[in-house]
PDB file of N, CA and C in Angstrom:
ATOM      1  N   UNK A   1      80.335  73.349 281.268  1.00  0.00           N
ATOM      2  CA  UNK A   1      80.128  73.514 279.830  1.00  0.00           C
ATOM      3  C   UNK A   1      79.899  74.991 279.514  1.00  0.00           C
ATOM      4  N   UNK A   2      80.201  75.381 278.658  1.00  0.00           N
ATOM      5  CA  UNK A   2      80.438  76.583 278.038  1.00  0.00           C
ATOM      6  C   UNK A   2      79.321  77.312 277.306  1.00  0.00           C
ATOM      7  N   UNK A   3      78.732  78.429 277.211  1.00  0.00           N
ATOM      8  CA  UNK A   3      77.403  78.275 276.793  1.00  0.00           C
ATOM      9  C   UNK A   3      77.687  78.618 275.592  1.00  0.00           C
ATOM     10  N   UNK A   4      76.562  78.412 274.522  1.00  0.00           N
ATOM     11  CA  UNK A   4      76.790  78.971 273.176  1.00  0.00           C
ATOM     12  C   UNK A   4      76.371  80.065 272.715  1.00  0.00           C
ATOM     13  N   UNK A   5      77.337  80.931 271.570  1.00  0.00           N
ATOM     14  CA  UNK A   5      77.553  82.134 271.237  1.00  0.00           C
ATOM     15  C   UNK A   5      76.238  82.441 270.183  1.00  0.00           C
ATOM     16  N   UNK A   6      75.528  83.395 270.455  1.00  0.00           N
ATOM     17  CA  UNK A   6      74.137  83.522 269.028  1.00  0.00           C
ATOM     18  C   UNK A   6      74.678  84.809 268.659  1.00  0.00           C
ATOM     19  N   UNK A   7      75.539  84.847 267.462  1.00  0.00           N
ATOM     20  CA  UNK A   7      75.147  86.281 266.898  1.00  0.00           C
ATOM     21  C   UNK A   7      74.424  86.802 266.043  1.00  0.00           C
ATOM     22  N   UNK A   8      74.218  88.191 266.478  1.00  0.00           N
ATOM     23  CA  UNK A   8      73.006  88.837 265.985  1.00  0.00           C
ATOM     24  C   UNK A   8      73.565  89.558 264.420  1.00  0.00           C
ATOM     25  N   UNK A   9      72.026  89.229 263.463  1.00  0.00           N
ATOM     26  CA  UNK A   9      72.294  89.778 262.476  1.00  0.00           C
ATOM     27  C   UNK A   9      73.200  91.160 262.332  1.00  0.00           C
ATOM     28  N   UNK A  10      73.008  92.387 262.930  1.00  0.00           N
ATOM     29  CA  UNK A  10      73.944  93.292 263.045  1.00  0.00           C
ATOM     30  C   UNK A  10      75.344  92.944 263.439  1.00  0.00           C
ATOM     31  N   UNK A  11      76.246  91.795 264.412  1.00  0.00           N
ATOM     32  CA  UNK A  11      77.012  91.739 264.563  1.00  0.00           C
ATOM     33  C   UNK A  11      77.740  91.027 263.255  1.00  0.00           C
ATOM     34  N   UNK A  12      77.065  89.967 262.722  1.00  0.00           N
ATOM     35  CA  UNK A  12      77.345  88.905 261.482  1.00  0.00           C
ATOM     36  C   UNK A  12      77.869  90.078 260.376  1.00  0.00           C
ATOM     37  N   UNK A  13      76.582  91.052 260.224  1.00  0.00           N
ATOM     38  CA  UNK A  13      77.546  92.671 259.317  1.00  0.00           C
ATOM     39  C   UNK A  13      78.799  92.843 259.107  1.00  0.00           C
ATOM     40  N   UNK A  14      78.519  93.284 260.967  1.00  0.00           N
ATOM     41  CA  UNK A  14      79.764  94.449 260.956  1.00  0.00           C
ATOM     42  C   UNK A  14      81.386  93.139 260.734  1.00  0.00           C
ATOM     43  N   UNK A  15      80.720  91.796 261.161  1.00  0.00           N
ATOM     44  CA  UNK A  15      82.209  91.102 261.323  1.00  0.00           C
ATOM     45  C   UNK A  15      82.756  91.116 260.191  1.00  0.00           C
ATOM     46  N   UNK A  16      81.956  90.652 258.902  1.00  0.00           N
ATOM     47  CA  UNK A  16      82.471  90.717 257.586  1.00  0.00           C
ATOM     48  C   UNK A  16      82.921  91.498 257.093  1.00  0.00           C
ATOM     49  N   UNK A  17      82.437  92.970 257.257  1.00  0.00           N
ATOM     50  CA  UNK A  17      82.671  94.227 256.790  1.00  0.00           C
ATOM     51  C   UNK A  17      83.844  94.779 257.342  1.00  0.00           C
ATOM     52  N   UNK A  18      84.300  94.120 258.695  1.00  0.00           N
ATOM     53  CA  UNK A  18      85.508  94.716 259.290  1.00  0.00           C
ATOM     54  C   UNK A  18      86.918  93.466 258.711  1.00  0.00           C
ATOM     55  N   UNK A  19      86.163  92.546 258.549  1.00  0.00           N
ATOM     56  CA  UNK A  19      87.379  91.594 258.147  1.00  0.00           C
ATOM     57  C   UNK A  19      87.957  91.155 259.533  1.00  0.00           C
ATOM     58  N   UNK A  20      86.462  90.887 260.660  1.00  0.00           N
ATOM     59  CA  UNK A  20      87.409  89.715 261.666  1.00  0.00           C
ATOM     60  C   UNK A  20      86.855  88.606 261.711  1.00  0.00           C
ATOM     61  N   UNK A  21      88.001  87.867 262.879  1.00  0.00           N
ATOM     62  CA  UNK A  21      87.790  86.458 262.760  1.00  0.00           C
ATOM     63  C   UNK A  21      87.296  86.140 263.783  1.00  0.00           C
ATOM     64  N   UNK A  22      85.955  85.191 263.649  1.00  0.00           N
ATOM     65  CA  UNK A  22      84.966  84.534 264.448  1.00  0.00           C
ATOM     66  C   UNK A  22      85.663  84.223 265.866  1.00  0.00           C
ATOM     67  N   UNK A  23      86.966  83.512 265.121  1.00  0.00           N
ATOM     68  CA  UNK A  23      88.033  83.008 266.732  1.00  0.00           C
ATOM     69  C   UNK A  23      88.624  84.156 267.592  1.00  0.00           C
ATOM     70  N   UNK A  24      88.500  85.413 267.120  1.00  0.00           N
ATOM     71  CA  UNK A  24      89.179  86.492 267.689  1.00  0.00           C
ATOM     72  C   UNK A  24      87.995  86.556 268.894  1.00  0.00           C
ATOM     73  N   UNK A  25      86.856  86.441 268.073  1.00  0.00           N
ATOM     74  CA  UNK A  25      85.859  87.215 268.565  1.00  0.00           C
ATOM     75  C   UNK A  25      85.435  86.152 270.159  1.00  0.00           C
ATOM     76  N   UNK A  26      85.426  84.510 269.589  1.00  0.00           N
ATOM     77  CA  UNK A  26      84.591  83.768 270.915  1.00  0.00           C
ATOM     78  C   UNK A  26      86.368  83.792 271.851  1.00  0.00           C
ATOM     79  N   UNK A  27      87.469  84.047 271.025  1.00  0.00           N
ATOM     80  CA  UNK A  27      88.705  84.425 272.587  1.00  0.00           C
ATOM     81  C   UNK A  27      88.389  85.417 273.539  1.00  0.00           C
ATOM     82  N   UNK A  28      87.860  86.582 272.720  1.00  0.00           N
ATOM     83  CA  UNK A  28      87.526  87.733 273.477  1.00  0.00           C
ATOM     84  C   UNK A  28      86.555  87.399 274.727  1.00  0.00           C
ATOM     85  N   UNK A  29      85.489  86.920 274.336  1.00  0.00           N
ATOM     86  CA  UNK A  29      84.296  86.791 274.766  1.00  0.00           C
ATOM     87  C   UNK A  29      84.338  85.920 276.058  1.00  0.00           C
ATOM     88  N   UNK A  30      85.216  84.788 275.704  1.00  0.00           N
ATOM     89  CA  UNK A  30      85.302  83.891 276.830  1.00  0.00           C
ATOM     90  C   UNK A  30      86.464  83.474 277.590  1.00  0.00           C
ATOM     91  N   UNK A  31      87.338  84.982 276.982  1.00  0.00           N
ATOM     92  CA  UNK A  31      88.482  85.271 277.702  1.00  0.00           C
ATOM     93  C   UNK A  31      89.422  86.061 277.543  1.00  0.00           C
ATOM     94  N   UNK A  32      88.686  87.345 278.152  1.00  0.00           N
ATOM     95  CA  UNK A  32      89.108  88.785 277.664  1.00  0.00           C
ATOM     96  C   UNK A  32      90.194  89.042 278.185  1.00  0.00           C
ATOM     97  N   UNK A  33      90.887  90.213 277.868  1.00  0.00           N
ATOM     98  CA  UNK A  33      92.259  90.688 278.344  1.00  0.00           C
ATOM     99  C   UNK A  33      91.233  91.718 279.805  1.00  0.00           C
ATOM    100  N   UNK A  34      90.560  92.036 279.636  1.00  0.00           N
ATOM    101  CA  UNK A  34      89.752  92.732 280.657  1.00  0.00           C
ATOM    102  C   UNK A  34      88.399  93.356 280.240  1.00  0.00           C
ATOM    103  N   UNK A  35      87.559  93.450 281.384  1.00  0.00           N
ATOM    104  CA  UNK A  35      85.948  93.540 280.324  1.00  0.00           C
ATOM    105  C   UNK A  35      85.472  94.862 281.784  1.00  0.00           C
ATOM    106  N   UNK A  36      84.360  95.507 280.656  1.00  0.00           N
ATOM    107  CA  UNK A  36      83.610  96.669 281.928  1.00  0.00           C
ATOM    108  C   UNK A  36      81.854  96.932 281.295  1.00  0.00           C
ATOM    109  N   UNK A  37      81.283  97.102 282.422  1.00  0.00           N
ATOM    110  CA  UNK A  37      79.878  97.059 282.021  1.00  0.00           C
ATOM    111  C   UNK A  37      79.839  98.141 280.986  1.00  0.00           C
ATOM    112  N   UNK A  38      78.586  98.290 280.431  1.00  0.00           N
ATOM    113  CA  UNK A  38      78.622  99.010 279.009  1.00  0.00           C
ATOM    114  C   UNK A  38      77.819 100.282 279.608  1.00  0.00           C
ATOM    115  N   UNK A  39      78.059 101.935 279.439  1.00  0.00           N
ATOM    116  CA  UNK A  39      77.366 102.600 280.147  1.00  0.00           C
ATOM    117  C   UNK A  39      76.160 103.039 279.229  1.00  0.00           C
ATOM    118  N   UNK A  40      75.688 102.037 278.428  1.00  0.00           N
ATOM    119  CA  UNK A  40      74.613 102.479 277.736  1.00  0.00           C
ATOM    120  C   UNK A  40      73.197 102.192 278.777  1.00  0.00           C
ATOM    121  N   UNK A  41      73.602 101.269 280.091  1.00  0.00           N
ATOM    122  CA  UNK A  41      72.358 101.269 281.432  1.00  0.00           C
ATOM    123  C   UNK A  41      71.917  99.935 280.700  1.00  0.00           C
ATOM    124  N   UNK A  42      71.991  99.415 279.670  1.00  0.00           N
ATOM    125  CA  UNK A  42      71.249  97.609 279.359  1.00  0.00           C
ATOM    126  C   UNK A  42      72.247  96.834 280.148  1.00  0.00           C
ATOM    127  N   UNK A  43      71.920  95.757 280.262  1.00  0.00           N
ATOM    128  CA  UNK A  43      72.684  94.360 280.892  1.00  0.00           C
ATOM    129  C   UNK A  43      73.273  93.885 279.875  1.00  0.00           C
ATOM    130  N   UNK A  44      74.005  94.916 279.076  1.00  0.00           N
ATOM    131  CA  UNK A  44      75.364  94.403 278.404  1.00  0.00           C
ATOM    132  C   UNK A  44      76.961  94.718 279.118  1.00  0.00           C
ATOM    133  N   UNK A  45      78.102  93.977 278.467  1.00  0.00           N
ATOM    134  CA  UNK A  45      79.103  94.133 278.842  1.00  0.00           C
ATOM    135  C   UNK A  45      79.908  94.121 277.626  1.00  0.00           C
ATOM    136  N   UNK A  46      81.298  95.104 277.537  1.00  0.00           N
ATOM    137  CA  UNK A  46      81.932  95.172 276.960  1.00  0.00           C
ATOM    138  C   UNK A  46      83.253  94.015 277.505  1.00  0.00           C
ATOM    139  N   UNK A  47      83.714  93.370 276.014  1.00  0.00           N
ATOM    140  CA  UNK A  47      84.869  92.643 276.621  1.00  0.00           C
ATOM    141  C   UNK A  47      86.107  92.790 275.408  1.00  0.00           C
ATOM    142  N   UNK A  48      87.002  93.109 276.373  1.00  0.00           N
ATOM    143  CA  UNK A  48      87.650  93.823 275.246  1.00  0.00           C
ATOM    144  C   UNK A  48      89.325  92.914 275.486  1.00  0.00           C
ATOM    145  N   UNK A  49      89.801  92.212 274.286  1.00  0.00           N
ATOM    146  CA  UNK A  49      90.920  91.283 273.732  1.00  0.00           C
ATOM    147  C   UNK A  49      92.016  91.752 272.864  1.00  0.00           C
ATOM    148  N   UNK A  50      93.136  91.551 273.220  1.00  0.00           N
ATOM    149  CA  UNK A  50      94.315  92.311 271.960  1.00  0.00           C
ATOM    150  C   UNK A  50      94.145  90.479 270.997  1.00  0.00           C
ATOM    151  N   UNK A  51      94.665  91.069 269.655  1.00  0.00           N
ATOM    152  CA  UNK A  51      94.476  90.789 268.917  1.00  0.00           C
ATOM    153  C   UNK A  51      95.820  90.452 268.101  1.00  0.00           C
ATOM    154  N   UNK A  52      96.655  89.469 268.480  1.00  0.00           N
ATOM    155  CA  UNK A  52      98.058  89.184 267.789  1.00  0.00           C
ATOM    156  C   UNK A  52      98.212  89.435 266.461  1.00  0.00           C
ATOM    157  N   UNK A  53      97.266  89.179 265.562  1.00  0.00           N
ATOM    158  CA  UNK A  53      96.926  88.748 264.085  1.00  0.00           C
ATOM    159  C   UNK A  53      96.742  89.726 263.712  1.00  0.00           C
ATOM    160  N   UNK A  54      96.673  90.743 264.845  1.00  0.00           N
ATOM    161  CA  UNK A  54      96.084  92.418 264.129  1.00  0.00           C
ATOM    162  C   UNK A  54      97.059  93.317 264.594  1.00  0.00           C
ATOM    163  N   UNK A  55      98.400  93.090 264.840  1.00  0.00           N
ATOM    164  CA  UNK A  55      99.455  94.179 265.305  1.00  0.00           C
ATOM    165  C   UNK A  55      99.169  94.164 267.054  1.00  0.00           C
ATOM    166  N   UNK A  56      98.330  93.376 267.572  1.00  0.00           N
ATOM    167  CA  UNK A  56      98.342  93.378 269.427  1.00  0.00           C
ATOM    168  C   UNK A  56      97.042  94.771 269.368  1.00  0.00           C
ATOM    169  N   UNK A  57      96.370  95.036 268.047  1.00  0.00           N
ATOM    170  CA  UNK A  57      95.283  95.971 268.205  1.00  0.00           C
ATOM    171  C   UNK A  57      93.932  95.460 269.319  1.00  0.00           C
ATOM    172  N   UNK A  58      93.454  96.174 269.459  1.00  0.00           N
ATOM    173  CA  UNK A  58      92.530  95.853 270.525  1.00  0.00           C
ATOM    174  C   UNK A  58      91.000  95.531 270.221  1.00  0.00           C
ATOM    175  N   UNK A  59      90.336  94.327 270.177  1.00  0.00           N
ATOM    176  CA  UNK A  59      88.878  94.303 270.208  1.00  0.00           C
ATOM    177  C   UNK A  59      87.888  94.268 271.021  1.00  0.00           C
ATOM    178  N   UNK A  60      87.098  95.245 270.419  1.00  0.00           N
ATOM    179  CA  UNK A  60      86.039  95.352 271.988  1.00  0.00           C
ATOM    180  C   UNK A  60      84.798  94.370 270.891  1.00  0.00           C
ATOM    181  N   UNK A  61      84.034  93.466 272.123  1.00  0.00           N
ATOM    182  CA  UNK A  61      82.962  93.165 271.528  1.00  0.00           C
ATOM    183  C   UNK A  61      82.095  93.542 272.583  1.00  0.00           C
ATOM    184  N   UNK A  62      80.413  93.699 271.925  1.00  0.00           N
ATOM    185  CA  UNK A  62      79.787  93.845 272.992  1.00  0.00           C
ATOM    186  C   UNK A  62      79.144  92.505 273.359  1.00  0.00           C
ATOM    187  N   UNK A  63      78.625  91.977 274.556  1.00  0.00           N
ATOM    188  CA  UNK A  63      77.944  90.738 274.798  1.00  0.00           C
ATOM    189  C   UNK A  63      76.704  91.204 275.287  1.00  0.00           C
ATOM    190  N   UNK A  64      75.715  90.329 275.397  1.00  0.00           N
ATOM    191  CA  UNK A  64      74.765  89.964 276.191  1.00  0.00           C
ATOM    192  C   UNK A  64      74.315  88.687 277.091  1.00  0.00           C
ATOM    193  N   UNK A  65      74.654  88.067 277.787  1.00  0.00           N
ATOM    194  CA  UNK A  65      74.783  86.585 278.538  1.00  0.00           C
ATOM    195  C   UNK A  65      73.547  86.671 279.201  1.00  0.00           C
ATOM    196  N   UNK A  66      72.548  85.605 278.916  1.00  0.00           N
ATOM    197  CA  UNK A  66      70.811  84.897 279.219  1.00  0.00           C
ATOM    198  C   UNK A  66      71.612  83.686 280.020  1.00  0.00           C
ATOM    199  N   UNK A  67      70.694  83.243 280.499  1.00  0.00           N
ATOM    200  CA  UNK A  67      71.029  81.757 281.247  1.00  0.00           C
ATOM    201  C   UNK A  67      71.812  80.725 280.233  1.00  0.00           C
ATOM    202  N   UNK A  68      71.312  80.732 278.868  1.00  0.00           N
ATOM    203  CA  UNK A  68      71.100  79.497 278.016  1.00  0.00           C
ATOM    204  C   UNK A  68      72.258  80.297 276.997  1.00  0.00           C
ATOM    205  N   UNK A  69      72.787  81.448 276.999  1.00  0.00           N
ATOM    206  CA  UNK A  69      73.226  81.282 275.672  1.00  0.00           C
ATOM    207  C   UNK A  69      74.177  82.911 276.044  1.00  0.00           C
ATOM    208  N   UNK A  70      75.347  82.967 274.892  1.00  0.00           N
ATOM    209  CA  UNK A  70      75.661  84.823 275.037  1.00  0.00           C
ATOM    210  C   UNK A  70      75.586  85.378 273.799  1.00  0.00           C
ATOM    211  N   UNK A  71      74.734  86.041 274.009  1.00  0.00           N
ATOM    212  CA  UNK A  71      74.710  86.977 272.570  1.00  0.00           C
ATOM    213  C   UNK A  71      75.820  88.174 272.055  1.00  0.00           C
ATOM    214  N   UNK A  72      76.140  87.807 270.987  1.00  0.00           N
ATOM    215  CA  UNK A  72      77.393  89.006 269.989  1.00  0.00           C
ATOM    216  C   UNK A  72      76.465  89.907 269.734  1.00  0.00           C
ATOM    217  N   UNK A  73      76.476  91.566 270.145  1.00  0.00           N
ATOM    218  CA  UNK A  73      75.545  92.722 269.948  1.00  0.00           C
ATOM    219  C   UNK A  73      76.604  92.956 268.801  1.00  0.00           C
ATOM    220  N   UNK A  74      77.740  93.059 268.860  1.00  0.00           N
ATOM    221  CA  UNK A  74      78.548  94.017 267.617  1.00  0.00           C
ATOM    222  C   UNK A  74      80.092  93.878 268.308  1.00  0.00           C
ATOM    223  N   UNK A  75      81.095  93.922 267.216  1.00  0.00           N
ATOM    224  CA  UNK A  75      82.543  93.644 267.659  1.00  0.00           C
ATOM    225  C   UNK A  75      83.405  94.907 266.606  1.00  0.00           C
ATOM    226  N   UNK A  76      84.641  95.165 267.392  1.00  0.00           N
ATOM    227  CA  UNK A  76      85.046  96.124 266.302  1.00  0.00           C
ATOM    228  C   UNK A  76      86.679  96.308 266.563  1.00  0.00           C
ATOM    229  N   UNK A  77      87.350  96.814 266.440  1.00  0.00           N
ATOM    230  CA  UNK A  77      89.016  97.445 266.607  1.00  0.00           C
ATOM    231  C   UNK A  77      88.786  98.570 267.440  1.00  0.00           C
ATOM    232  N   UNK A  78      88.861  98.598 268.436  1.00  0.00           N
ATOM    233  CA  UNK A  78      88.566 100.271 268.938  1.00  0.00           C
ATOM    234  C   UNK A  78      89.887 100.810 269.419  1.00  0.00           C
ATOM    235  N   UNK A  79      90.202 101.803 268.800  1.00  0.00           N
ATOM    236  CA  UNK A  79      91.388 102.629 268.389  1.00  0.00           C
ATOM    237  C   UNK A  79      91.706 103.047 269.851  1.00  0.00           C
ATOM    238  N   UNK A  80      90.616 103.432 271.155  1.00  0.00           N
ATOM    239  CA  UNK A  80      90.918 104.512 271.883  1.00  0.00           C
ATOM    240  C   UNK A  80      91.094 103.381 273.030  1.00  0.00           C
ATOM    241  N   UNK A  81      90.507 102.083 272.998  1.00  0.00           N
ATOM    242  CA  UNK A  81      90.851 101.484 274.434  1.00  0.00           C
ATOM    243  C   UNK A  81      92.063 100.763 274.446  1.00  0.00           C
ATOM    244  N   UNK A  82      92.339 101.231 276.128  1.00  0.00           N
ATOM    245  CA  UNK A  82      93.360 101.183 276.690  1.00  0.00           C
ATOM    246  C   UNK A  82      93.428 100.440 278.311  1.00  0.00           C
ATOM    247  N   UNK A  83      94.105  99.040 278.466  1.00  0.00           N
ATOM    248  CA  UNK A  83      94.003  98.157 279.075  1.00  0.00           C
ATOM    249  C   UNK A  83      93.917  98.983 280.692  1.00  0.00           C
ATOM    250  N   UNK A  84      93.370  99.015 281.619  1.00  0.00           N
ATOM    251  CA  UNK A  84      92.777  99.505 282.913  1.00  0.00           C
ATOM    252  C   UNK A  84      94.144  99.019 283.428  1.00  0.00           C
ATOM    253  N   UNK A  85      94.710  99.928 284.884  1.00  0.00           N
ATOM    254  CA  UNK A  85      96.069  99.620 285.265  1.00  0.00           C
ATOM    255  C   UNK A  85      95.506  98.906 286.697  1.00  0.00           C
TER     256      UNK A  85
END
């Protein structure tokens, strides 16, 4: 079973404000095109998904995964990533 997604008031923001879709976001999350730890040093991870609906643009979200649940820190279009060879 799959655990469930809690997003955080800051991510709920930025999703509206960017104009994405919830489904972009739990594809990414629970089945990225490729993901890398986040070098901010927390026990987050970046997971980052192309996006058909958006020209094959690229979304990075950030996660946080607890035993019980994965948390949405913030999701966005990021212009500069580029799929790892």
């Amino acid at each position: 079973m799959s655990k469930p997604l809690h997003v955080t008031a800051h991510a709920k923001t930025v999703i509206l404000e960017r104009q994405l879709e919830f489904d972009w976001i739990e594809r990414t999350v629970r089945n990225p095109d490729w993901s890398e730890s986040d070098p901010s040093g927390l026990p987050t991870e970046r997971r980052f998904g192309r996006i058909p609906e958006r020209e094959d643009r690229i979304l990075r979200v950030i996660r946080l995964e607890s035993e019980t649940e994965i948390r949405i820190i913030t999701a966005f279009l990021d212009r500069n990533a580029r799929m790892p060879r």
